[in-house]
Protein backbone atom coordinates (compact mmCIF):
# COMPACT_ATOMS: atom_id res chain seq x y z
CA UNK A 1 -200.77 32.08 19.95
CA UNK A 2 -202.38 30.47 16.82
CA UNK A 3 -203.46 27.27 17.67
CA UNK A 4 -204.60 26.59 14.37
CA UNK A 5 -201.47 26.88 12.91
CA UNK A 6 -199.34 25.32 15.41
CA UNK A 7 -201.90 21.93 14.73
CA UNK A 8 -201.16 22.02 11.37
CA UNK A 9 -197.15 22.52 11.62
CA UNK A 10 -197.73 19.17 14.02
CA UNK A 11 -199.51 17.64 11.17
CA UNK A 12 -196.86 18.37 8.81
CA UNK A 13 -193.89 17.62 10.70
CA UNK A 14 -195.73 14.25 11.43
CA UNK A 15 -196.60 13.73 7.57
CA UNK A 16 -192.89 14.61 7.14
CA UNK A 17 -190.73 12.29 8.60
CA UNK A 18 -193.16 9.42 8.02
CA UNK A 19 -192.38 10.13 4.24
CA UNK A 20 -188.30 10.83 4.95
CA UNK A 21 -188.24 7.58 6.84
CA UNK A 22 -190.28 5.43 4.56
CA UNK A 23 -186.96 3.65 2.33
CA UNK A 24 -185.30 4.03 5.72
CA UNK A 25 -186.97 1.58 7.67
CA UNK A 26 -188.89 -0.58 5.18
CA UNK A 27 -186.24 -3.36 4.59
CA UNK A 28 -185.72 -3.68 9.03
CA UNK A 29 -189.56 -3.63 9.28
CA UNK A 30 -189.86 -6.48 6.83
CA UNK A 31 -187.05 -8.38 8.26
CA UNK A 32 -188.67 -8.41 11.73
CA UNK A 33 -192.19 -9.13 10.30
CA UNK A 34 -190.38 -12.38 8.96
CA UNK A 35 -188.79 -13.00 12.01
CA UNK A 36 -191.98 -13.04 13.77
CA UNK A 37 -193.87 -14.97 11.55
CA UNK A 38 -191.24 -17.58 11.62
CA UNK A 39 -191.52 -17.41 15.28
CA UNK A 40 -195.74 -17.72 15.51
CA UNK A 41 -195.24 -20.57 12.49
CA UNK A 42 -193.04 -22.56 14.99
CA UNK A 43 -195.36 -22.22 18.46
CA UNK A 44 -193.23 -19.46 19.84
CA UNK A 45 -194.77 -16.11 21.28
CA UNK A 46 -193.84 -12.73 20.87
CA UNK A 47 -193.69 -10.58 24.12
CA UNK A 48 -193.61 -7.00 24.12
CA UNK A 49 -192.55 -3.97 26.63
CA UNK A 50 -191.70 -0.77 27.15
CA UNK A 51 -192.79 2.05 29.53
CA UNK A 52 -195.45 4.77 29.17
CA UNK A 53 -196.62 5.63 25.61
CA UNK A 54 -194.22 2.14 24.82
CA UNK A 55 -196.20 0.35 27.05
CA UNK A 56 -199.64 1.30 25.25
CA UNK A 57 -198.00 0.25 22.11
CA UNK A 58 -196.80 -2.58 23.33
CA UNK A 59 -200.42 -3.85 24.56
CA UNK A 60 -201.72 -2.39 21.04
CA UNK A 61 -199.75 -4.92 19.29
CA UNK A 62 -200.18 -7.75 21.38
CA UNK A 63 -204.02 -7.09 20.85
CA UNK A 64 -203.80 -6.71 17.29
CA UNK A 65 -202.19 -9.79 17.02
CA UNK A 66 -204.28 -12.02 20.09
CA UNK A 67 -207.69 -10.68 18.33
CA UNK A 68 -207.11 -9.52 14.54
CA UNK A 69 -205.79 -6.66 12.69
CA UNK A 70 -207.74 -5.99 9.19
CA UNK A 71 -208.27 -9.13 7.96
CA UNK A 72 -209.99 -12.28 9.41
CA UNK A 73 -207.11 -14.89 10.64
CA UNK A 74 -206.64 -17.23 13.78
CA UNK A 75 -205.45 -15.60 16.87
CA UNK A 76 -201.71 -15.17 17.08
CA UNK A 77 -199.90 -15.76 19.78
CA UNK A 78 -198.97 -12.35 21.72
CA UNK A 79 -198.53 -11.40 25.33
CA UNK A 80 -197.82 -7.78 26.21
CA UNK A 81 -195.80 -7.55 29.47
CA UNK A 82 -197.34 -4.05 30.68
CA UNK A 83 -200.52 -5.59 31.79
CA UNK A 84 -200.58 -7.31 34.91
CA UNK A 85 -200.48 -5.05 37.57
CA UNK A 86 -199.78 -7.70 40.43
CA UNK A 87 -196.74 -9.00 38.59
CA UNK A 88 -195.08 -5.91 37.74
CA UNK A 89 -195.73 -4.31 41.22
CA UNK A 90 -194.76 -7.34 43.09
CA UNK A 91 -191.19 -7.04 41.05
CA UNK A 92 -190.88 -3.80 41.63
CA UNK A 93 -192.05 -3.84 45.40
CA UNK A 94 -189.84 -6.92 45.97
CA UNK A 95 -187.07 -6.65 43.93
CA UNK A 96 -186.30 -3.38 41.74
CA UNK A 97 -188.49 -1.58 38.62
CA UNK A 98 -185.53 -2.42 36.31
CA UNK A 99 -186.36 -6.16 36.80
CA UNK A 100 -190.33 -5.70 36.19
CA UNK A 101 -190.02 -6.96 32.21
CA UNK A 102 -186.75 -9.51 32.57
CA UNK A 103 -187.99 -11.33 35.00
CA UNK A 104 -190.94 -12.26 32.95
CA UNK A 105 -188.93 -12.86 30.19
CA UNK A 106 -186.86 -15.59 32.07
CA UNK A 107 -190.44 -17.31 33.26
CA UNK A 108 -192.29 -16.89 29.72
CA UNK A 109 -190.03 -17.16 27.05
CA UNK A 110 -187.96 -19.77 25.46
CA UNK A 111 -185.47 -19.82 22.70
CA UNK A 112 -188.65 -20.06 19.30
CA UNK A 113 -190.00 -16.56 21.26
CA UNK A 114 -189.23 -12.82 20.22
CA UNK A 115 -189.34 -10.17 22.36
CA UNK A 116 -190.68 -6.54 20.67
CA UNK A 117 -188.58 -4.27 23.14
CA UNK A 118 -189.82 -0.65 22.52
CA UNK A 119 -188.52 2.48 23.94
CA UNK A 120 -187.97 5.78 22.44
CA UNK A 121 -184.98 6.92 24.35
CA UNK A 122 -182.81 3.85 23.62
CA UNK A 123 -181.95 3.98 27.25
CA UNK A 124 -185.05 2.39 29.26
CA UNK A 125 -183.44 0.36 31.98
CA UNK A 126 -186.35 -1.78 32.37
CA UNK A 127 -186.52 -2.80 28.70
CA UNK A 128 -182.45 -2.73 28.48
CA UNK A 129 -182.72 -5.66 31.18
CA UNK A 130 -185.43 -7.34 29.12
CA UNK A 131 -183.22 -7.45 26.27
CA UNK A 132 -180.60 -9.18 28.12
CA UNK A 133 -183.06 -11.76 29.72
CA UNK A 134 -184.13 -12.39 26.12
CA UNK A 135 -180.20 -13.43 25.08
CA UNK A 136 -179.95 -15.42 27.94
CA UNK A 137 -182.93 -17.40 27.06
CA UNK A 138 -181.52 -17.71 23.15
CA UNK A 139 -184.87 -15.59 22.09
CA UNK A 140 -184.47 -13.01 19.24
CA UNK A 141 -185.39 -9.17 19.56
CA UNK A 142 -186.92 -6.83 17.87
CA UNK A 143 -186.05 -3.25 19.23
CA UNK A 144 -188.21 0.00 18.42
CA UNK A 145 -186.23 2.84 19.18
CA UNK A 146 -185.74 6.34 18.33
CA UNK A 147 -182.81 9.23 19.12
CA UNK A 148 -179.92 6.48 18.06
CA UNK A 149 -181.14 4.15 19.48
CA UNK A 150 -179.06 4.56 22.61
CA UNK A 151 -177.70 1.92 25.31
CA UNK A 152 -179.96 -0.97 23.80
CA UNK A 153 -178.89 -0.37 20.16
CA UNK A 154 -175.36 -2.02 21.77
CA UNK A 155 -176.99 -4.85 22.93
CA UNK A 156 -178.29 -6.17 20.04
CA UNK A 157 -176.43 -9.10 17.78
CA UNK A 158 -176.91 -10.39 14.19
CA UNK A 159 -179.87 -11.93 15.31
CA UNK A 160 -182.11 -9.34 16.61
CA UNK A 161 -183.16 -6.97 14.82
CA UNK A 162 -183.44 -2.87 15.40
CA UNK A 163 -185.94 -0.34 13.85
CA UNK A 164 -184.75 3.38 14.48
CA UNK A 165 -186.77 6.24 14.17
CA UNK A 166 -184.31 9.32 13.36
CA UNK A 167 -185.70 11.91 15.45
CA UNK A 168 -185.24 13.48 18.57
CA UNK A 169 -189.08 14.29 19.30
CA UNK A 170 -190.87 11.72 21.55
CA UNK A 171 -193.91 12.58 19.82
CA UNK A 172 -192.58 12.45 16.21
CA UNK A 173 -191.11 8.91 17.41
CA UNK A 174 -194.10 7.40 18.98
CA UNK A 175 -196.09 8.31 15.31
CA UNK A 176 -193.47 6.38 13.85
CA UNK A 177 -193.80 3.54 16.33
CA UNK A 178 -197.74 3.46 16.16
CA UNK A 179 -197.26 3.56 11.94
CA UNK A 180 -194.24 0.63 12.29
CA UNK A 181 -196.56 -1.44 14.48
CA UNK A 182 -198.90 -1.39 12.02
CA UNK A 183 -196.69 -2.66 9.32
CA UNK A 184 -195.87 -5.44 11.13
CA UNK A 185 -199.38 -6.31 11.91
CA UNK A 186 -200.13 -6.32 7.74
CA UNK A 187 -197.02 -8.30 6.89
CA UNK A 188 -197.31 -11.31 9.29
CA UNK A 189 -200.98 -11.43 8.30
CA UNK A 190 -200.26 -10.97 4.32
CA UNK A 191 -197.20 -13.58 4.53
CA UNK A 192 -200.14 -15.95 6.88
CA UNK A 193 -202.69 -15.82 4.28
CA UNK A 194 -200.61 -15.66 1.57
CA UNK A 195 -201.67 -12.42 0.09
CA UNK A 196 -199.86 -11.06 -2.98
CA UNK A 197 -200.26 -7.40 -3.26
């Protein structure tokens, strides 16, 4: 097998559909970057999920925003909901996995909040019961998906909304995510401090 080559084909297929995706997905990215700025500029929160690699990005967001991204700003208010290990077994142990994210949606959020509901798949039934939490408390969402988007890209309405990676690799996606999460962080902090480039 050559390694060597098989890193670079990753490489490229990465590079790739970063590049494919770029006119894609810049006008949703920017729409949920204002959408979340509106929401920090008006004392709400933005709370974030998913499971596994989701659930890293998820608390990589909610610590870019808490401490800083690139440039110096106040903190911003961000809780990821992947973190507390007596909360989410206690759900799970008492109640059922699926309810691990909505039910601390219906304790945390409130209708100025948005919740950043990430899962490649579409179909996480954790984070599909987070979105619906969300509605019920009048919150808007901002769903990271890939393949489709699957069973949560039918739960969202005119006010959420949905950034789609078009690709059927989990680890083509989850580039994408990490890359999208990123552009988020930069436009909330360039539309904060009022930067023009």
């Amino acid at each position: 097998m050559d390694l060597i080559k098989r890193v670079t084909q990753h490489f490229n297929d990465s590079a790739n559909l970063k590049l494919t995706l770029a006119n894609e997905l810049a006008a949703p990215i920017a729409m949920a970057a204002e959408k979340m700025f509106q929401c920090l500029l008006n004392e709400g929160k933005i709370l974030a999920c998913g499971n596994g690699g989701s659930a890293a990005d998820a608390q990589h967001f909610a610590a870019e925003l808490l401490n800083r991204f690139e440039m110096e700003r106040p903190p911003l208010a961000a809780i990821a909901l992947t973190t507390d290990s007596s909360t989410l077994t206690s759900i799970a142990n008492d109640y059922h996995y699926n309810e691990v994210f909505s039910k601390q949606v219906r304790g945390l959020g409130h209708s100025r909040d948005v919740l950043l509901a990430i899962s490649t798949s579409g179909n996480s039934a954790n984070v599909i019961e987070a979105i619906k939490a969300a509605h019920e408390r009048e919150m808007s969402v901002v769903a990271l998906t890939g393949k489709g988007g699957g069973q949560m890209a039918e739960l969202l309405d005119g006010n959420d909304v949905h950034i789609c990676v078009n690709s059927k690799v989990t680890a083509r996606i989850q580039e994408v995510h990490l890359l999208v999460l990123h552009c988020l962080c930069d436009a909330i902090d360039c539309i904060l401090l009022g930067v023009e480039e």
